[in-house]
PDB file of N, CA and C in Angstrom:
ATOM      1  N   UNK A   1      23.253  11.688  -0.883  1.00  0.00           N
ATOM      2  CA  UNK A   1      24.091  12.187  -1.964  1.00  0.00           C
ATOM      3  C   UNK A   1      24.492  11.048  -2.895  1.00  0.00           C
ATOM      4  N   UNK A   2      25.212  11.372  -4.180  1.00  0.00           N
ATOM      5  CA  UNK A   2      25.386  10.463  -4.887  1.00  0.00           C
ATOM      6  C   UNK A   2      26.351   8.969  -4.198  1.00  0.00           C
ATOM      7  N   UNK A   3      27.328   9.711  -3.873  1.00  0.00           N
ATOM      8  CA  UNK A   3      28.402   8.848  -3.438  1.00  0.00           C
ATOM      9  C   UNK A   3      27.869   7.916  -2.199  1.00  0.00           C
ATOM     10  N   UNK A   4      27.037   8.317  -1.405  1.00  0.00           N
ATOM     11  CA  UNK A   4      26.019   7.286  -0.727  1.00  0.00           C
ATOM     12  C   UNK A   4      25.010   6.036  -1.486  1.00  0.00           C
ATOM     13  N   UNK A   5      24.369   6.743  -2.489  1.00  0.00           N
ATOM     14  CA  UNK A   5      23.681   6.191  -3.864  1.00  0.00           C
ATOM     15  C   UNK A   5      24.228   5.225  -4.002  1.00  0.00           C
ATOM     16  N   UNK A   6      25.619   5.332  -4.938  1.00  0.00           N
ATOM     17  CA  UNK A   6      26.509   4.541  -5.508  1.00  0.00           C
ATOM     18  C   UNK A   6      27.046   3.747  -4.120  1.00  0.00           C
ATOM     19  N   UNK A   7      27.110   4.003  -3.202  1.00  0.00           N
ATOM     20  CA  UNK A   7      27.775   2.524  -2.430  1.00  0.00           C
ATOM     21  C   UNK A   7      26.319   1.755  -1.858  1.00  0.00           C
ATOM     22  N   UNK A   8      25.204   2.149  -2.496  1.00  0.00           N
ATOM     23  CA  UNK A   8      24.171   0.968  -1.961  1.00  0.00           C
ATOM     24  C   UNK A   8      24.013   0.390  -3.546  1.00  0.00           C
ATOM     25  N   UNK A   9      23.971   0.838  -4.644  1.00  0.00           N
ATOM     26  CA  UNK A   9      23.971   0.649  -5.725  1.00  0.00           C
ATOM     27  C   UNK A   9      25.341  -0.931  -5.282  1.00  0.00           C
ATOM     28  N   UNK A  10      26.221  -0.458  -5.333  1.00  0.00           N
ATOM     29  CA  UNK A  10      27.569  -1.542  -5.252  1.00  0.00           C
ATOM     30  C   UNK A  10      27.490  -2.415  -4.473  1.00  0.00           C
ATOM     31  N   UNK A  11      26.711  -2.446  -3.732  1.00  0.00           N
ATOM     32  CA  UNK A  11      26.339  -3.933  -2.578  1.00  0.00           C
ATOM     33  C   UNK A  11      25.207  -4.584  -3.037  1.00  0.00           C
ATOM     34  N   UNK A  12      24.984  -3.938  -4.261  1.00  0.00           N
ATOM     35  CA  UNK A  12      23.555  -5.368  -4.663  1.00  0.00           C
ATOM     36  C   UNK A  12      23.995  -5.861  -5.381  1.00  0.00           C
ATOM     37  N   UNK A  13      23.072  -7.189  -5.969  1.00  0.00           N
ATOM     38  CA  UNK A  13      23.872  -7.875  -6.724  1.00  0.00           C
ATOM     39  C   UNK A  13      24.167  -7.871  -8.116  1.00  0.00           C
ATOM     40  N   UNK A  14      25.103  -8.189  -8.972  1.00  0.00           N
ATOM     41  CA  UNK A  14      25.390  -7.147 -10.092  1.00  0.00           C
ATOM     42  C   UNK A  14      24.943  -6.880 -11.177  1.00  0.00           C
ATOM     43  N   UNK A  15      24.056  -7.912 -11.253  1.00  0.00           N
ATOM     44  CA  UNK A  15      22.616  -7.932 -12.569  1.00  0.00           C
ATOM     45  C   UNK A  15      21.647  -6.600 -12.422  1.00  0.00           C
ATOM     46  N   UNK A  16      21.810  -6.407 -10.998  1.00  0.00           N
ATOM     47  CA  UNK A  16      20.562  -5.457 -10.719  1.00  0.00           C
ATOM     48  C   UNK A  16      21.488  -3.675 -10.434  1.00  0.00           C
ATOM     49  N   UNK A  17      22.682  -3.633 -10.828  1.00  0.00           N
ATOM     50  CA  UNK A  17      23.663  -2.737 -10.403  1.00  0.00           C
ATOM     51  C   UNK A  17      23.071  -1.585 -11.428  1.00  0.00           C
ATOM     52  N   UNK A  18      23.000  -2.229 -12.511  1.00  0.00           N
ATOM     53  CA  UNK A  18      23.269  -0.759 -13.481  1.00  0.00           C
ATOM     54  C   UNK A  18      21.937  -0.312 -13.395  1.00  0.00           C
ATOM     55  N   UNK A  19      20.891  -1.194 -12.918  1.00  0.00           N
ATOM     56  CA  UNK A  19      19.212  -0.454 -12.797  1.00  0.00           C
ATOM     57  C   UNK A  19      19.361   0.528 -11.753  1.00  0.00           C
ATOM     58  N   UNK A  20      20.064  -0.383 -10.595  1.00  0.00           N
ATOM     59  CA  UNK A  20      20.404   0.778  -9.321  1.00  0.00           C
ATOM     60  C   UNK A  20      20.862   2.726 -10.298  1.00  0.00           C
ATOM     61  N   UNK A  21      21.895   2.473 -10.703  1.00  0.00           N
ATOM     62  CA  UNK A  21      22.450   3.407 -10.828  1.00  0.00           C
ATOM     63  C   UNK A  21      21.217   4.550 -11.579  1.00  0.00           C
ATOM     64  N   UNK A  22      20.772   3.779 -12.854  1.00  0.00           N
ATOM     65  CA  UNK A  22      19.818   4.418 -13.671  1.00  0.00           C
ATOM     66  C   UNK A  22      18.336   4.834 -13.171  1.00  0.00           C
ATOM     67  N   UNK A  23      18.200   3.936 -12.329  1.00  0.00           N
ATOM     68  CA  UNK A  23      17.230   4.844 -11.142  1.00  0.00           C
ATOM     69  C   UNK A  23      17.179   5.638 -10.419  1.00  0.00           C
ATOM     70  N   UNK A  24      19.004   5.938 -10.279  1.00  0.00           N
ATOM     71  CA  UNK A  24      19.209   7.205  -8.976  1.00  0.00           C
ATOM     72  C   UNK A  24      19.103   8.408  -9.754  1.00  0.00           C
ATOM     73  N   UNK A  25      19.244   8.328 -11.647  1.00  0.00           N
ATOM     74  CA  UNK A  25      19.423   9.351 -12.187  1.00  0.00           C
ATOM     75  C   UNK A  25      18.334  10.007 -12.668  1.00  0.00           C
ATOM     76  N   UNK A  26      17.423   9.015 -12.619  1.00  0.00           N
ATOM     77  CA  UNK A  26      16.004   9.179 -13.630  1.00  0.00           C
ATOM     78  C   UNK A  26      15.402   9.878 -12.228  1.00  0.00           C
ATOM     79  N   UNK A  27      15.439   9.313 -10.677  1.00  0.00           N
ATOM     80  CA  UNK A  27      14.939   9.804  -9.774  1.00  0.00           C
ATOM     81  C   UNK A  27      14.968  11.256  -9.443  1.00  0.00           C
ATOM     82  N   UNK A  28      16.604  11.868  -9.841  1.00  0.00           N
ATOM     83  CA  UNK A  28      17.503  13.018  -9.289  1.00  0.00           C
ATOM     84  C   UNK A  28      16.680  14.070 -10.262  1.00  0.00           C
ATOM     85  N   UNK A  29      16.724  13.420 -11.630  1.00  0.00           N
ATOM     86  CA  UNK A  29      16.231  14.184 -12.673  1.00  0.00           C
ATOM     87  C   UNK A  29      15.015  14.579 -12.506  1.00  0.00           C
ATOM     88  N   UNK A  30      13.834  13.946 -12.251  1.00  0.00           N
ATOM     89  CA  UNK A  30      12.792  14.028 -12.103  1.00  0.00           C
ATOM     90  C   UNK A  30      12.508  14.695 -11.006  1.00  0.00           C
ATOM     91  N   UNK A  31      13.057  15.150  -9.774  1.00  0.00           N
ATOM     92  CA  UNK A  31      12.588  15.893  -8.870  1.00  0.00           C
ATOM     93  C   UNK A  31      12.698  17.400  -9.542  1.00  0.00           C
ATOM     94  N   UNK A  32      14.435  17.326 -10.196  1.00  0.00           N
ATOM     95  CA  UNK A  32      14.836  19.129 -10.307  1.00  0.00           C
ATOM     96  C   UNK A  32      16.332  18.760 -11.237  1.00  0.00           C
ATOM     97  N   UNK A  33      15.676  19.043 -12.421  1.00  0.00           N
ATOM     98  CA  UNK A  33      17.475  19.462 -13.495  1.00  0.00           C
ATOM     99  C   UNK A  33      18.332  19.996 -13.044  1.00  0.00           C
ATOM    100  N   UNK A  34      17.975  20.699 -11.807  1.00  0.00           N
ATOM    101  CA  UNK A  34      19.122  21.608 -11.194  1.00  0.00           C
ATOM    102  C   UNK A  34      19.879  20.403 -10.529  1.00  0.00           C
ATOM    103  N   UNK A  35      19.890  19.082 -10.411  1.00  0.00           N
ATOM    104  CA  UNK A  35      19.797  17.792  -9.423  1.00  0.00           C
ATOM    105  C   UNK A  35      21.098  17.435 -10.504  1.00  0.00           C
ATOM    106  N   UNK A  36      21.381  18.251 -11.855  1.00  0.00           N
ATOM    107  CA  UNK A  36      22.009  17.082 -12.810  1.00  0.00           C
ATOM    108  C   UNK A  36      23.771  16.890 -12.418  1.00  0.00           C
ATOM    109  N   UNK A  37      24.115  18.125 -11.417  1.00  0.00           N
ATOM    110  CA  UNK A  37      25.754  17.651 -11.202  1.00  0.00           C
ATOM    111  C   UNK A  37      25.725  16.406 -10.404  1.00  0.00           C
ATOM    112  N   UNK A  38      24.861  16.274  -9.597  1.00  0.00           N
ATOM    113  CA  UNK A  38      25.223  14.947  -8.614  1.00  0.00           C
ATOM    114  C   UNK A  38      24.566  13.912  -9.185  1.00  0.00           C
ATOM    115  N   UNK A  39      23.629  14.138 -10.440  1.00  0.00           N
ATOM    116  CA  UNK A  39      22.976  13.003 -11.118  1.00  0.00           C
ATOM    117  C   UNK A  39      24.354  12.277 -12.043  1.00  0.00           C
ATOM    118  N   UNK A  40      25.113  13.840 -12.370  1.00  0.00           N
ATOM    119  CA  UNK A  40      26.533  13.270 -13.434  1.00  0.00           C
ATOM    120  C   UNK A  40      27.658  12.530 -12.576  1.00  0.00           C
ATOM    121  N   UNK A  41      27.354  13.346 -11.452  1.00  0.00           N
ATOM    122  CA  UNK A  41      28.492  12.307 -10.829  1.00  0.00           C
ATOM    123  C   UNK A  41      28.456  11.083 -10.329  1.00  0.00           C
ATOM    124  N   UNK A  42      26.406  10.889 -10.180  1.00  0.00           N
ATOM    125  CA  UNK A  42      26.850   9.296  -9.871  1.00  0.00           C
ATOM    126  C   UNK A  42      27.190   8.083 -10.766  1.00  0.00           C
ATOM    127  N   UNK A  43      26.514   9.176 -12.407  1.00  0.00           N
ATOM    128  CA  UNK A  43      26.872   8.878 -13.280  1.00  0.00           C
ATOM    129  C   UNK A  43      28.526   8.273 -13.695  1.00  0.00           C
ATOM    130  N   UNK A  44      29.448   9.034 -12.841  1.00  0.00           N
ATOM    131  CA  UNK A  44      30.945   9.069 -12.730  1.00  0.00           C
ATOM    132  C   UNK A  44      31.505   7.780 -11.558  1.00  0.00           C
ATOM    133  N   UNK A  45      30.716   7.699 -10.912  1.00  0.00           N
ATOM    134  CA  UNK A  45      30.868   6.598  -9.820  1.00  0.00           C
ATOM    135  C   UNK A  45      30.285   5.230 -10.860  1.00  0.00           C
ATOM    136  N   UNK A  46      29.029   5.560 -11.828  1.00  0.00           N
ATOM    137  CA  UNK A  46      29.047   4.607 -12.122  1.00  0.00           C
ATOM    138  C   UNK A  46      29.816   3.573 -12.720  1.00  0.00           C
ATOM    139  N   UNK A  47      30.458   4.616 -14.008  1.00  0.00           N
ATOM    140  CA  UNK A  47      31.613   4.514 -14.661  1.00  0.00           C
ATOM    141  C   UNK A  47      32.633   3.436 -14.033  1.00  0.00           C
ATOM    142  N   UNK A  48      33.060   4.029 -12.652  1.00  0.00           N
ATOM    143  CA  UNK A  48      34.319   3.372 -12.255  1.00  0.00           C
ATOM    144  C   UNK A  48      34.019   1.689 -11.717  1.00  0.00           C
ATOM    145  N   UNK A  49      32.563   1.362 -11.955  1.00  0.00           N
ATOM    146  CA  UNK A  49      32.084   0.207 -11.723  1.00  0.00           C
ATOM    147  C   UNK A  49      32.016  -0.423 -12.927  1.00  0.00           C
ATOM    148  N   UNK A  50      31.991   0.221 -14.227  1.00  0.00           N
ATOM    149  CA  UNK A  50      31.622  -0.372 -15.219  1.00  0.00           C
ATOM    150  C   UNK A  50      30.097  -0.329 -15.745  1.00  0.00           C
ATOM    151  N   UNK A  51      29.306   0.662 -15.276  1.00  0.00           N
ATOM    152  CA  UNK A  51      27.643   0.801 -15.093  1.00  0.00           C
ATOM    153  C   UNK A  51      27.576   2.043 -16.139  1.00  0.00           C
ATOM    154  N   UNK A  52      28.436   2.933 -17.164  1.00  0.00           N
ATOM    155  CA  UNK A  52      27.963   3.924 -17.151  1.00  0.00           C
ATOM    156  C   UNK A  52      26.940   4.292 -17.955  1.00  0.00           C
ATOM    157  N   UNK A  53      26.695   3.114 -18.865  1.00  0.00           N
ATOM    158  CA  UNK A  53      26.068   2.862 -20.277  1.00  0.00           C
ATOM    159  C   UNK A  53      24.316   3.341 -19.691  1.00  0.00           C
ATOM    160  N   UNK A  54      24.243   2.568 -18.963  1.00  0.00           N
ATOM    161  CA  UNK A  54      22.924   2.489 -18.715  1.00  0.00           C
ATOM    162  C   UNK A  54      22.362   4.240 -17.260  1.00  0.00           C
ATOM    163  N   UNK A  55      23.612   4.234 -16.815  1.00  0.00           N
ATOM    164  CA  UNK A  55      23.578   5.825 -15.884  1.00  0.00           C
ATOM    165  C   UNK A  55      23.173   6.873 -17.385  1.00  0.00           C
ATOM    166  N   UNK A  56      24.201   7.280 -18.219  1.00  0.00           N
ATOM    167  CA  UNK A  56      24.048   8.301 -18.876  1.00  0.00           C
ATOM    168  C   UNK A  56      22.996   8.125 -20.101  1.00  0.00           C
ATOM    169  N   UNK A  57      22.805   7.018 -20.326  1.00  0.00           N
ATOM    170  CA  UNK A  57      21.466   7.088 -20.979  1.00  0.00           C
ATOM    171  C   UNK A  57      19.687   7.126 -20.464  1.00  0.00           C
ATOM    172  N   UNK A  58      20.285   7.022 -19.328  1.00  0.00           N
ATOM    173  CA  UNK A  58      19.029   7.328 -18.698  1.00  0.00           C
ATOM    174  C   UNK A  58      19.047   9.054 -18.126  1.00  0.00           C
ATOM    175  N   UNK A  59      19.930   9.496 -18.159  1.00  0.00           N
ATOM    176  CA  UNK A  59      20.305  10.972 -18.055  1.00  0.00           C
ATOM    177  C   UNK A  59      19.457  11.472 -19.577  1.00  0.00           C
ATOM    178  N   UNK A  60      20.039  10.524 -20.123  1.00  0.00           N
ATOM    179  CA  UNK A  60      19.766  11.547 -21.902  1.00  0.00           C
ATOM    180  C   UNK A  60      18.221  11.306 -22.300  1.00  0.00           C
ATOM    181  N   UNK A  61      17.895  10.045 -21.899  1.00  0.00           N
ATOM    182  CA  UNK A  61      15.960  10.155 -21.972  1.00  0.00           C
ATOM    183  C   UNK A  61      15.598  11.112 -21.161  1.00  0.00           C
ATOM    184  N   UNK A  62      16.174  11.410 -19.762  1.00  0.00           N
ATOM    185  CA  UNK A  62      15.051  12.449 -18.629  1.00  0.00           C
ATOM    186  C   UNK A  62      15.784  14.019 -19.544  1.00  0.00           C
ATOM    187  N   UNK A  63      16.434  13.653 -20.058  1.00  0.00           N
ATOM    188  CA  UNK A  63      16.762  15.548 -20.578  1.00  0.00           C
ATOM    189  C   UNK A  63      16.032  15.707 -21.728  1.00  0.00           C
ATOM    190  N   UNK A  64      15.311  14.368 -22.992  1.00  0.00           N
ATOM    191  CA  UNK A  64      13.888  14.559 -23.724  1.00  0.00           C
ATOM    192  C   UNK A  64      12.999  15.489 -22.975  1.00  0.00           C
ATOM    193  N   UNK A  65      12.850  15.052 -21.920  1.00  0.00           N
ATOM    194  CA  UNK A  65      11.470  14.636 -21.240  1.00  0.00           C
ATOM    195  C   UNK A  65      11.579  16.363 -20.558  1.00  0.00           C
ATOM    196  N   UNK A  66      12.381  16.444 -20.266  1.00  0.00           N
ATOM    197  CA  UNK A  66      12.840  17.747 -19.567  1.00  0.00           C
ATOM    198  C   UNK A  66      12.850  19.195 -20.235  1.00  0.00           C
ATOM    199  N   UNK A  67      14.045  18.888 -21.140  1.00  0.00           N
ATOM    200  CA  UNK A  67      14.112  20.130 -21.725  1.00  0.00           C
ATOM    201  C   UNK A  67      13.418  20.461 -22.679  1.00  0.00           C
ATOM    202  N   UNK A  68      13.108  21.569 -23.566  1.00  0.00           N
ATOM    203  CA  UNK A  68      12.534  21.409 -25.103  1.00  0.00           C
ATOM    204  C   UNK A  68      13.946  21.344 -26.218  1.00  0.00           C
ATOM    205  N   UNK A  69      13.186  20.445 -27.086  1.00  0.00           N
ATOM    206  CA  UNK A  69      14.369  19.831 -28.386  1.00  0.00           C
ATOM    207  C   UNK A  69      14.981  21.719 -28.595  1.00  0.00           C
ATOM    208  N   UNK A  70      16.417  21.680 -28.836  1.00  0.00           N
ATOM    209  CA  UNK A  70      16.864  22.350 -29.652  1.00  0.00           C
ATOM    210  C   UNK A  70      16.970  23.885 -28.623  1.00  0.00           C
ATOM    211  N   UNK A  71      16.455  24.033 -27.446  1.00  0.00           N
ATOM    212  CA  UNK A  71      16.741  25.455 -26.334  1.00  0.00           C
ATOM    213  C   UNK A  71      17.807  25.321 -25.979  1.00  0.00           C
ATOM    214  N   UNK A  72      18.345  26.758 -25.775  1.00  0.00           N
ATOM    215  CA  UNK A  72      19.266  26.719 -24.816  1.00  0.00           C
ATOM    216  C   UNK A  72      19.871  26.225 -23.439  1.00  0.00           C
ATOM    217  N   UNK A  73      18.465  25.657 -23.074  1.00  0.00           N
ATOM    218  CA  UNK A  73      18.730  24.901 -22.022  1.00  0.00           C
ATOM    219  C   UNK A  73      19.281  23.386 -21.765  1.00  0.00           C
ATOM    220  N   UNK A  74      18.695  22.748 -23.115  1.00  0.00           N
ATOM    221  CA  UNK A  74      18.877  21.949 -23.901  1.00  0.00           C
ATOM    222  C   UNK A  74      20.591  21.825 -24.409  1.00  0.00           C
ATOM    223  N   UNK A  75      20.940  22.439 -24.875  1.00  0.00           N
ATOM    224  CA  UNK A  75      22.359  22.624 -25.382  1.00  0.00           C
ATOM    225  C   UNK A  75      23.118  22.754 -24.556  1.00  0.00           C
ATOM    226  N   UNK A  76      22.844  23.375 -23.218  1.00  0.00           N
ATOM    227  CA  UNK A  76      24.302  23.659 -22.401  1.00  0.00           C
ATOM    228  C   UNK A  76      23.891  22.451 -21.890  1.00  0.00           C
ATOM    229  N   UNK A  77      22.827  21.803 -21.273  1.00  0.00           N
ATOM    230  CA  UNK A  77      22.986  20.450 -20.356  1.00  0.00           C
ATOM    231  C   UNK A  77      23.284  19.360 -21.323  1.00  0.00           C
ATOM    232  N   UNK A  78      23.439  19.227 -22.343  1.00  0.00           N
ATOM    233  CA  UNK A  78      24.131  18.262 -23.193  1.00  0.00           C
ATOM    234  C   UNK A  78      25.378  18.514 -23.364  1.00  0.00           C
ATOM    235  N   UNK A  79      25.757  19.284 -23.523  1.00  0.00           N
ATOM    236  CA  UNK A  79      27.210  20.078 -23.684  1.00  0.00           C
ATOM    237  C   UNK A  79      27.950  19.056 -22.273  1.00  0.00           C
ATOM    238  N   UNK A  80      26.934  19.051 -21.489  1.00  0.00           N
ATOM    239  CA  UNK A  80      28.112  18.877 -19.984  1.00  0.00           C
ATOM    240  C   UNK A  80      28.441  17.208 -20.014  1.00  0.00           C
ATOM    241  N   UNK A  81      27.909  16.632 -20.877  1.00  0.00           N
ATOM    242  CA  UNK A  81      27.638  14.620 -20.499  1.00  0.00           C
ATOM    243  C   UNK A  81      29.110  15.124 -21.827  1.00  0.00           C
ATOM    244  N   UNK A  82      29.831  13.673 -21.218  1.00  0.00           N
ATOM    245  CA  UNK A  82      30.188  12.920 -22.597  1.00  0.00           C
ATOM    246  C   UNK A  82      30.274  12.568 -23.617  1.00  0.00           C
ATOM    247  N   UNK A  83      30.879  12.741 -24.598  1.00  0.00           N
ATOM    248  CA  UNK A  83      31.158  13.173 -25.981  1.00  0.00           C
ATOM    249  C   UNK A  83      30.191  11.933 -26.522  1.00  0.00           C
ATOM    250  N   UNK A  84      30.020  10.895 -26.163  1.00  0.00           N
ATOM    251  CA  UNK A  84      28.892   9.997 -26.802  1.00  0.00           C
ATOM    252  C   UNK A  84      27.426  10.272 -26.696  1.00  0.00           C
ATOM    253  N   UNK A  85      27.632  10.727 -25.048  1.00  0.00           N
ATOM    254  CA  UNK A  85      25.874  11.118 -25.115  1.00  0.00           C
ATOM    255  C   UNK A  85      25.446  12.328 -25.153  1.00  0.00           C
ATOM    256  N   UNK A  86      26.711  13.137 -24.947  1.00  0.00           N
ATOM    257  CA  UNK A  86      26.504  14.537 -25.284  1.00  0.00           C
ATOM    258  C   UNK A  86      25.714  14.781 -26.940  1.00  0.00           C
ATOM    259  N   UNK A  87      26.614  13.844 -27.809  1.00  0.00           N
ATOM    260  CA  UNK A  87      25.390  13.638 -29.585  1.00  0.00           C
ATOM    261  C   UNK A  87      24.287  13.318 -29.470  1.00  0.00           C
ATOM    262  N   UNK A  88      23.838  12.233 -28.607  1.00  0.00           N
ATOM    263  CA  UNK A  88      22.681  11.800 -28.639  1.00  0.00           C
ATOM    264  C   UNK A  88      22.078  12.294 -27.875  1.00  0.00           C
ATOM    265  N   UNK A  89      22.010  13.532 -26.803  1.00  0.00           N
ATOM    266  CA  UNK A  89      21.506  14.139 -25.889  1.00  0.00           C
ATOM    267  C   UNK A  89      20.868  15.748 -27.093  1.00  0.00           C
ATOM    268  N   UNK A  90      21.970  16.337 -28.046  1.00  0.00           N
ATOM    269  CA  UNK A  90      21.354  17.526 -29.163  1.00  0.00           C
ATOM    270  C   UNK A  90      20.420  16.729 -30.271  1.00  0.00           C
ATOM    271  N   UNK A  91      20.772  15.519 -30.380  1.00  0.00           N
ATOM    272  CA  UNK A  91      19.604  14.910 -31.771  1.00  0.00           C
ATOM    273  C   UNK A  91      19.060  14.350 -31.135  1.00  0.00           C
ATOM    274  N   UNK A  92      18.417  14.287 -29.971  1.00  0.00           N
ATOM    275  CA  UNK A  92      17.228  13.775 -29.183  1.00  0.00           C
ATOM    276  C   UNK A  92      16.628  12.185 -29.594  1.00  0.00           C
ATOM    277  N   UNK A  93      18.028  11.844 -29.311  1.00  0.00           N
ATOM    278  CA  UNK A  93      18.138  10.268 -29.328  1.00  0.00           C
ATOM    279  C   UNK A  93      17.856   9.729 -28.550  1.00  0.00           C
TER     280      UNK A  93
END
């Protein structure tokens, strides 16, 4: 689970932390979108480390890759991230 994720993520060393994190998301994503609450929350663990920059933007490339530009499917899973990447998640930034 995430919160397992994030405490092996937090014992490496801290150059290599925020790849940890952005790999658990790109990984979660890539099996199943249905994967994206515990992808957001490790996203949320990342946060409290200071990692989140690189967690939720790697959320917002696998939801390119994922959804089609401009569906409904598209819109509600952007809707759910953060008011920063939630923009750059509808203009397929």
């Amino acid at each position: 689970d995430s919160e397992q994720y994030a405490k092996i993520c937090t014992e490496l060393p801290e150059d290599v932390r925020a790849i940890c994190f952005s790999f658990g998301v790109h990984r979660m994503m890539q099996i199943d979108a249905k994967l994206f609450p515990e992808a957001s929350n490790l996203c949320s663990l990342a946060r409290e480390q200071g990692f989140e920059m690189a967690c939720y933007d790697q959320i917002v490339a696998d939801a390119l890759r994922v959804f089609h530009p401009g569906s409904e499917e598209q819109k509600a899973f952007c809707h759910k991230l953060p008011a920063q990447w939630e923009e750059n998640c509808l203009n397929n930034n």
